[in-house]
N, C-alpha and C. Protein backbone atom coordinates (compact mmCIF):
# COMPACT_ATOMS: atom_id res chain seq x y z
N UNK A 1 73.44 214.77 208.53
CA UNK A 1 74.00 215.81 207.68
C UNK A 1 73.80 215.39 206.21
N UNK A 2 73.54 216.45 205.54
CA UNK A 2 73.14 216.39 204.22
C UNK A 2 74.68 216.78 203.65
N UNK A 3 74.71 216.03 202.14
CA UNK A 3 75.72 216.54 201.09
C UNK A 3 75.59 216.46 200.05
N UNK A 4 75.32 217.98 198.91
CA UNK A 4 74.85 217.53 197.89
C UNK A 4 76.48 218.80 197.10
N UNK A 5 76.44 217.54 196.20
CA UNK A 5 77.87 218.38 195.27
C UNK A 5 77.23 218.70 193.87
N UNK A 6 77.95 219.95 193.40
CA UNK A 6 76.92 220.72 192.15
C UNK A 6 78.65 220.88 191.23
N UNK A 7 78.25 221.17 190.06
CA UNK A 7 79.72 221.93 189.05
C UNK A 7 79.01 223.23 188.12
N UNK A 8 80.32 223.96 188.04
CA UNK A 8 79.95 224.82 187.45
C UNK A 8 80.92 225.06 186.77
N UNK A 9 80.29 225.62 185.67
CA UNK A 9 81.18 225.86 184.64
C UNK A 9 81.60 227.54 183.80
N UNK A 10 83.10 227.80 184.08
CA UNK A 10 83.16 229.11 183.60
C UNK A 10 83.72 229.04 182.31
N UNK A 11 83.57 230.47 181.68
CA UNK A 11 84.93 230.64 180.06
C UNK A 11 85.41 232.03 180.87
N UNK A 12 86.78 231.62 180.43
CA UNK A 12 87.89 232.58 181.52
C UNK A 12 88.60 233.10 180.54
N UNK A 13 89.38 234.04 181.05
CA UNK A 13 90.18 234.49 179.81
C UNK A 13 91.67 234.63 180.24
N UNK A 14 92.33 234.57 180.83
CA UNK A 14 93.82 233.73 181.73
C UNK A 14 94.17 235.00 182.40
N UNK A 15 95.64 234.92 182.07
CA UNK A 15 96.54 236.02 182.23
C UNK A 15 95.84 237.49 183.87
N UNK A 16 95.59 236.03 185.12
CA UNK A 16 95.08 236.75 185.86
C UNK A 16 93.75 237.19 186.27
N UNK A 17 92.95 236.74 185.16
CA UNK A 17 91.15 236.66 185.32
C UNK A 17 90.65 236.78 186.11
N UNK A 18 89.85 237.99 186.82
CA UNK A 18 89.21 237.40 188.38
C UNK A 18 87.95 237.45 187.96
N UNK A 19 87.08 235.97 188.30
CA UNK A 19 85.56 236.07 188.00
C UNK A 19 84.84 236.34 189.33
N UNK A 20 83.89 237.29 189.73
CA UNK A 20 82.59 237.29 190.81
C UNK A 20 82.56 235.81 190.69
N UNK A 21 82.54 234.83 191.54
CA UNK A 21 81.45 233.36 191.54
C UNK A 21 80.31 233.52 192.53
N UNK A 22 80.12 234.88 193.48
CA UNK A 22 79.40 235.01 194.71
C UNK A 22 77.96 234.86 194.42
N UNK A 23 77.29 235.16 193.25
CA UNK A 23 75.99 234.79 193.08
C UNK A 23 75.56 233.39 192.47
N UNK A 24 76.73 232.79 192.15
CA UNK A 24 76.76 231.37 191.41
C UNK A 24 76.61 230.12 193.08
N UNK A 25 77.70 230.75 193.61
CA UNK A 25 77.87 229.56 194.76
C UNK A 25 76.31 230.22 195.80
N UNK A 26 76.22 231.59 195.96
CA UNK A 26 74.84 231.22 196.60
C UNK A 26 73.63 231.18 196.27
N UNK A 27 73.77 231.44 194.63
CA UNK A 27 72.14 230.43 194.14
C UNK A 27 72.17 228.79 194.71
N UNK A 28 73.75 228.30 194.40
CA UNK A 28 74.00 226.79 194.74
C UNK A 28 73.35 226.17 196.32
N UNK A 29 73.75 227.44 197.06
CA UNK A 29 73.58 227.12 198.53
C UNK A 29 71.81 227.20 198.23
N UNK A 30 70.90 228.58 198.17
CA UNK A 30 69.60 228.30 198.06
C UNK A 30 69.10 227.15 197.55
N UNK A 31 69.46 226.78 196.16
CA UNK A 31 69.22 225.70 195.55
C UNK A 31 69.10 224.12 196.26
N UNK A 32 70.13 223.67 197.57
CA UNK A 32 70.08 222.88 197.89
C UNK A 32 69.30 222.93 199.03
N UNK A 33 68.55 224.01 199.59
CA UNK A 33 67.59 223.64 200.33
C UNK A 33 68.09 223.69 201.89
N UNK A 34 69.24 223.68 201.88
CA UNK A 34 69.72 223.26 203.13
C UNK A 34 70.22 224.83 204.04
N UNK A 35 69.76 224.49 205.58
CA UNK A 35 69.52 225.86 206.30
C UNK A 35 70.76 226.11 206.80
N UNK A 36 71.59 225.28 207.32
CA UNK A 36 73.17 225.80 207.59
C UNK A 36 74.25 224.83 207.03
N UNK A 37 75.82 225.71 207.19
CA UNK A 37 76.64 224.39 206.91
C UNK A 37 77.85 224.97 206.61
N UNK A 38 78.06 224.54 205.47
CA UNK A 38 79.72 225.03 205.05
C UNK A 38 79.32 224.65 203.56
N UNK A 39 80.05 224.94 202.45
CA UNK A 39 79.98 225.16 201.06
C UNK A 39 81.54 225.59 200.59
N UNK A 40 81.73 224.25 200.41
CA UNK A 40 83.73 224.18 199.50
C UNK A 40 83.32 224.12 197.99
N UNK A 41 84.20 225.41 197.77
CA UNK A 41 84.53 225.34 195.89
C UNK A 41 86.08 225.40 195.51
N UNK A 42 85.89 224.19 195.05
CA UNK A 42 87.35 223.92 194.56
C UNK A 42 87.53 223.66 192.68
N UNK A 43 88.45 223.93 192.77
CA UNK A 43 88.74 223.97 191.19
C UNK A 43 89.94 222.93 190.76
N UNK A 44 89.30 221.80 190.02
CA UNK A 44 90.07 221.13 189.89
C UNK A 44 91.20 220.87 188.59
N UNK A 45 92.31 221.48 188.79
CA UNK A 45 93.59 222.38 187.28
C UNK A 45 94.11 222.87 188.53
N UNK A 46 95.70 223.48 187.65
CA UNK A 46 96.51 223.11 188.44
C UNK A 46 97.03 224.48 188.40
N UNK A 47 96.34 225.69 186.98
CA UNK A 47 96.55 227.08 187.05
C UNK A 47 95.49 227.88 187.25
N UNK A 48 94.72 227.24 188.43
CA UNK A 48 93.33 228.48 189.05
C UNK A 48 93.19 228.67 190.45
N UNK A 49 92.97 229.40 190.94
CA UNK A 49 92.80 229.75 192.44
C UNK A 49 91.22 230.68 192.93
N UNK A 50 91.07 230.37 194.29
CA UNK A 50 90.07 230.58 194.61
C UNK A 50 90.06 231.48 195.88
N UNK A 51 89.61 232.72 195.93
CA UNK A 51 89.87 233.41 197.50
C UNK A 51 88.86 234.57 197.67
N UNK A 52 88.35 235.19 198.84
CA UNK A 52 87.75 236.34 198.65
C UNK A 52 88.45 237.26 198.45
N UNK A 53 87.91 238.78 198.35
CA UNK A 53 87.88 239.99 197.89
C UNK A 53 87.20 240.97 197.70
N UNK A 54 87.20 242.24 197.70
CA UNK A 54 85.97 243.05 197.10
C UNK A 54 86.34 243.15 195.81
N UNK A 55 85.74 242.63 194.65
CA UNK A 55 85.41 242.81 193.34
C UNK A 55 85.36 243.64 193.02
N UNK A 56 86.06 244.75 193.54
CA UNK A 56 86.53 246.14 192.46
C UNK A 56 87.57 246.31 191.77
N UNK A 57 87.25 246.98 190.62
CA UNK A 57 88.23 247.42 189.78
C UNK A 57 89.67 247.72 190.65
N UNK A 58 89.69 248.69 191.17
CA UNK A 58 91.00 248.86 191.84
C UNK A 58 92.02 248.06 192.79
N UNK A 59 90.88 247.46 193.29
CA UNK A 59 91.74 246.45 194.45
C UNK A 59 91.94 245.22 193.64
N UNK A 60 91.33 244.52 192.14
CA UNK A 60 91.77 244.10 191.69
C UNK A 60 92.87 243.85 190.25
N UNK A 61 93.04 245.25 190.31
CA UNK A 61 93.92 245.40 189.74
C UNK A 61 95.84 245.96 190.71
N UNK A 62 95.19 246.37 191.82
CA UNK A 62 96.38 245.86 192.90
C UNK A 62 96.69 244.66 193.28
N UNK A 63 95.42 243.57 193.07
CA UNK A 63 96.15 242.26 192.74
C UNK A 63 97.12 241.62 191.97
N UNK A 64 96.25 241.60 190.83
CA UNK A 64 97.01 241.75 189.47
C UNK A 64 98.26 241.88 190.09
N UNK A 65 98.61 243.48 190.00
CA UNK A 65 100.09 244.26 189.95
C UNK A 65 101.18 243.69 191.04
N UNK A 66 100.68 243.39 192.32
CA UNK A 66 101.17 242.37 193.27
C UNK A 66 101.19 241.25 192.89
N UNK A 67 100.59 240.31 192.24
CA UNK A 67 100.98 238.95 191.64
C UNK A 67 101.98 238.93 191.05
N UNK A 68 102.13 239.85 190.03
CA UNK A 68 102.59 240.35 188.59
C UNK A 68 104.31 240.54 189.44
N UNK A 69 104.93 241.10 190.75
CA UNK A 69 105.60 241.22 191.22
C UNK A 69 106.79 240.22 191.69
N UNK A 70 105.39 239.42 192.49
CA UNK A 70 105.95 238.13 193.32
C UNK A 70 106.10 236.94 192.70
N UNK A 71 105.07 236.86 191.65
CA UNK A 71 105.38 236.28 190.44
C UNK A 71 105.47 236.19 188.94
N UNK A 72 106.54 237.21 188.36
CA UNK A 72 106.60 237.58 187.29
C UNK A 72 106.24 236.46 186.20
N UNK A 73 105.32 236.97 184.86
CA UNK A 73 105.18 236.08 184.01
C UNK A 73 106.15 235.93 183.06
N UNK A 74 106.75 236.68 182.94
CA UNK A 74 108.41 236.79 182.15
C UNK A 74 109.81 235.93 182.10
N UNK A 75 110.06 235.84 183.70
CA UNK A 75 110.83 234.99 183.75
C UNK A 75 111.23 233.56 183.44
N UNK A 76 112.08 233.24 183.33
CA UNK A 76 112.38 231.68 182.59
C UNK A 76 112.05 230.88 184.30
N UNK A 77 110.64 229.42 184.13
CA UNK A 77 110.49 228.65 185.06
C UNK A 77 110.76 227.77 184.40
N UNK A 78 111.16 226.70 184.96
CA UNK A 78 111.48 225.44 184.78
C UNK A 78 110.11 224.40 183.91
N UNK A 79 109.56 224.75 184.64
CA UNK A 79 108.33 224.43 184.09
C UNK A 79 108.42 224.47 182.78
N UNK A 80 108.87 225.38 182.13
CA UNK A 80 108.59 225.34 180.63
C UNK A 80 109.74 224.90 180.02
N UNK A 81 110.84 224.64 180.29
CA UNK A 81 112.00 223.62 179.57
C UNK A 81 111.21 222.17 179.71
N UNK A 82 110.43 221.79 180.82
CA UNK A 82 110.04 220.05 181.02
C UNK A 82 108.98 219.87 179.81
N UNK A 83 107.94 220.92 179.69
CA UNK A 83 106.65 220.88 178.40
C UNK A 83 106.75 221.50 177.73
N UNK A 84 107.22 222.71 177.78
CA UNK A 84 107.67 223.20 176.31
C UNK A 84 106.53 224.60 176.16
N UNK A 85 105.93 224.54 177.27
CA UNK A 85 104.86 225.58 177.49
C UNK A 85 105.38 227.00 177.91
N UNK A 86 103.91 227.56 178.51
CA UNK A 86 104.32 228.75 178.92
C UNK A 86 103.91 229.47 180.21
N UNK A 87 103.61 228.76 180.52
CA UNK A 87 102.55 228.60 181.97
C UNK A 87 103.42 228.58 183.31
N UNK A 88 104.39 228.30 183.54
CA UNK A 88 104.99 227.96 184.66
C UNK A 88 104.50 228.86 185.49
N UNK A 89 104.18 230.49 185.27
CA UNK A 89 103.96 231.31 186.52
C UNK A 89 102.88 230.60 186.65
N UNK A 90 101.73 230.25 185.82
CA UNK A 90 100.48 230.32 186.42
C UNK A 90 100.23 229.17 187.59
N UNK A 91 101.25 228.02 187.52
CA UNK A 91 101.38 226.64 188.18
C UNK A 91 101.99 227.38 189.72
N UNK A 92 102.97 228.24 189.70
CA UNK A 92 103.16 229.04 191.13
C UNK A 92 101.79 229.64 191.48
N UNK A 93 101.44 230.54 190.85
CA UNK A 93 100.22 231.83 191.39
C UNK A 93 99.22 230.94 192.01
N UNK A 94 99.02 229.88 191.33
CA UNK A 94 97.28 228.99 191.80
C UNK A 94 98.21 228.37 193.06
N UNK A 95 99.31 228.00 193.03
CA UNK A 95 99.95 227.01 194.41
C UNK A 95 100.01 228.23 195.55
N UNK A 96 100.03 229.55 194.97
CA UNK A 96 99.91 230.50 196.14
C UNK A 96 98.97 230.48 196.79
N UNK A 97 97.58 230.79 196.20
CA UNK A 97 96.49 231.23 196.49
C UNK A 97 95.78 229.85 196.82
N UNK A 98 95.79 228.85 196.00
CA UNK A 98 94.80 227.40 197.00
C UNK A 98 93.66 227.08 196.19
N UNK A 99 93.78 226.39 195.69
CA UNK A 99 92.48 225.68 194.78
C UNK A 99 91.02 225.58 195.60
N UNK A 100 91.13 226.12 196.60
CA UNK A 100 90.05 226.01 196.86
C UNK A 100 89.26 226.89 198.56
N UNK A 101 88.25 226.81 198.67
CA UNK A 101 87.79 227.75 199.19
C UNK A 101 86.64 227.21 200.29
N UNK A 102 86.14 227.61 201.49
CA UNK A 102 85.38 227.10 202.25
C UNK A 102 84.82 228.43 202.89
N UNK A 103 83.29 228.27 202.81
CA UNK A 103 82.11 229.82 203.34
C UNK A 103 81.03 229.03 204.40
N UNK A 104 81.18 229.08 205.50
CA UNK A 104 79.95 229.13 206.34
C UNK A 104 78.58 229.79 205.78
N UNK A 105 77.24 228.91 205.65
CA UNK A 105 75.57 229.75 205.19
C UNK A 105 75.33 229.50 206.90
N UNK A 106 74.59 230.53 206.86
CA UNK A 106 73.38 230.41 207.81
C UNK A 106 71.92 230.93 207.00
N UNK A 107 70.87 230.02 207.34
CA UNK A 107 69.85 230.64 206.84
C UNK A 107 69.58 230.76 205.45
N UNK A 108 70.30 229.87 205.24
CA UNK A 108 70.55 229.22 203.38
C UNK A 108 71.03 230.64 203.11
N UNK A 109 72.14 231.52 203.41
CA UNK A 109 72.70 233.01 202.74
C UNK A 109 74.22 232.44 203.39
N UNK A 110 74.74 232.57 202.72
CA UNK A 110 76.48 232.56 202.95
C UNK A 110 77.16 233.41 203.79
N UNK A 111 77.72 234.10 205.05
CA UNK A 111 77.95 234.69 206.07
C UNK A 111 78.99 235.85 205.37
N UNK A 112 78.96 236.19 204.11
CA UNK A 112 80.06 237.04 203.83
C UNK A 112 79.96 238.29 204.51
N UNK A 113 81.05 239.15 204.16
CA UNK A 113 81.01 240.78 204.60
C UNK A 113 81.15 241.36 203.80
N UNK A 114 79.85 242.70 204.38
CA UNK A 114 79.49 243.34 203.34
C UNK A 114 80.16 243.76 201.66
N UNK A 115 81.64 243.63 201.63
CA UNK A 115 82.42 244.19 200.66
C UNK A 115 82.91 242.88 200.43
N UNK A 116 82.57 241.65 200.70
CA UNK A 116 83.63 240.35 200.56
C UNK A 116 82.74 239.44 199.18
N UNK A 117 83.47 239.03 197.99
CA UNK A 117 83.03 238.32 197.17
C UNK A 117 83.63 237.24 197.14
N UNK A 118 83.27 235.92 196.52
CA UNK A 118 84.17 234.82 196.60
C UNK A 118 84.26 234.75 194.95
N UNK A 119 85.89 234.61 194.52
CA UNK A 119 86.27 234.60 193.23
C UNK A 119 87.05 233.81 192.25
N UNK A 120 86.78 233.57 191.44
CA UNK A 120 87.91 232.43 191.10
C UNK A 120 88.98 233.23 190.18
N UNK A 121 89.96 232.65 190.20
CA UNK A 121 90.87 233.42 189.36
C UNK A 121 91.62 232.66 188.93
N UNK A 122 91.97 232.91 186.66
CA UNK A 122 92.50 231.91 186.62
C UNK A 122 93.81 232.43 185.85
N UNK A 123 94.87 231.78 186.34
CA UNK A 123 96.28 232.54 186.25
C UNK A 123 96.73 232.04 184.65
N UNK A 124 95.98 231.12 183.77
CA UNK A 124 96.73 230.30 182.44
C UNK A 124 97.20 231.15 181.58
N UNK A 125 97.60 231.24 180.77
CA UNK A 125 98.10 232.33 179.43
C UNK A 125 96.94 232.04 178.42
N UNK A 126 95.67 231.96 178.44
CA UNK A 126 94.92 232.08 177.70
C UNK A 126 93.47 231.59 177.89
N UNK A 127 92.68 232.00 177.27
CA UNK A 127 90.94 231.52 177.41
C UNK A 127 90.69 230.11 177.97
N UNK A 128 90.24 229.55 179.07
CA UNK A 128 90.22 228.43 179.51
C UNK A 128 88.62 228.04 179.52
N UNK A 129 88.50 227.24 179.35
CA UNK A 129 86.77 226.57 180.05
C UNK A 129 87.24 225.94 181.34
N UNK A 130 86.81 226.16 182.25
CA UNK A 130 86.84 225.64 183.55
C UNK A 130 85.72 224.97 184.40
N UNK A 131 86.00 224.38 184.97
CA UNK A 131 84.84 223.38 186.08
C UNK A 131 85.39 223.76 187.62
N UNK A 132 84.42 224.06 187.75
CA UNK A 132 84.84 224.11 189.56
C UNK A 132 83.61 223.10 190.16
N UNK A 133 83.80 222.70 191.16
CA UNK A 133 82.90 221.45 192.19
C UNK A 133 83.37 222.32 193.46
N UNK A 134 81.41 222.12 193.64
CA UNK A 134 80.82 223.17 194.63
C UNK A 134 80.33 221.70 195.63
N UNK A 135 80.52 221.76 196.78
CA UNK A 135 80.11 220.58 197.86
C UNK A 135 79.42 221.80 199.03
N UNK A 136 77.96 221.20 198.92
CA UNK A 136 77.28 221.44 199.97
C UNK A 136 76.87 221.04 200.98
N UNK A 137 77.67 221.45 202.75
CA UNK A 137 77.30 220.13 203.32
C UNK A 137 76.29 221.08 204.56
N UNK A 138 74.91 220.18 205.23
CA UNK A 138 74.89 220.98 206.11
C UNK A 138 73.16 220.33 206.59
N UNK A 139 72.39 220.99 206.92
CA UNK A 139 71.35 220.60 207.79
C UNK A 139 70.24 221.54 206.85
């Protein structure tokens, strides 16, 4: 078994961000040459999350509005009496959703469905540069 690990780098803009990464992680998969396997992207921060979706306007903005619910950005977290910040939702939202993400390729193409994108999303209160580490493992 082969393993080759790649990074990539986004500029995000916080407050809920959802980026497409679906043509990034499977140029990554073509790129490594390799015909099957699995392909983990994880993001390493502690206010970003990673999950599929269909990348539309609407269903992601019913995200949004459902996040926005379960975890209001308004409320007083603890989090921000310890640093003095402002972030505390975003330290819940990414602990919801999971830093990270795992896609079966076959045929060096990633097995998604038809309407399914893989996305990163980053919950901070403002413009972030981010790194995510892409691990390609497979034959």
């Amino acid at each position: 078994m082969t393993v080759i690990t790649k990074e990539l780098h986004l500029r995000t803009q916080g407050h809920t961000d959802v980026e497409d990464i679906t043509g990034l992680i499977q140029a990554a998969v073509a790129e490594s040459g390799l015909h099957a396997g699995i392909v983990t992207v994880f993001c390493p921060g502690s206010t970003g999350g990673l999950t599929t979706i269909e990348h539309e306007d609407g269903v992601i903005a019913d995200l949004q509005r459902i996040l926005d619910e379960i975890v209001p950005p308004d409320r007083p977290y603890r989090h921000h009496l310890r640093w003095g910040d402002d972030n505390g939702s975003a330290h819940v939202r990414a602990a919801l959703i999971g830093p990270s993400l795992t896609a079966p390729f076959v045929a060096g193409r990633l097995t998604l469905g038809a309407w399914q994108q893989i996305v990163f999303l980053d919950f901070d209160t403002g413009p972030r540069s981010r790194r995510l580490v892409v691990q390609i493992m497979g034959e």
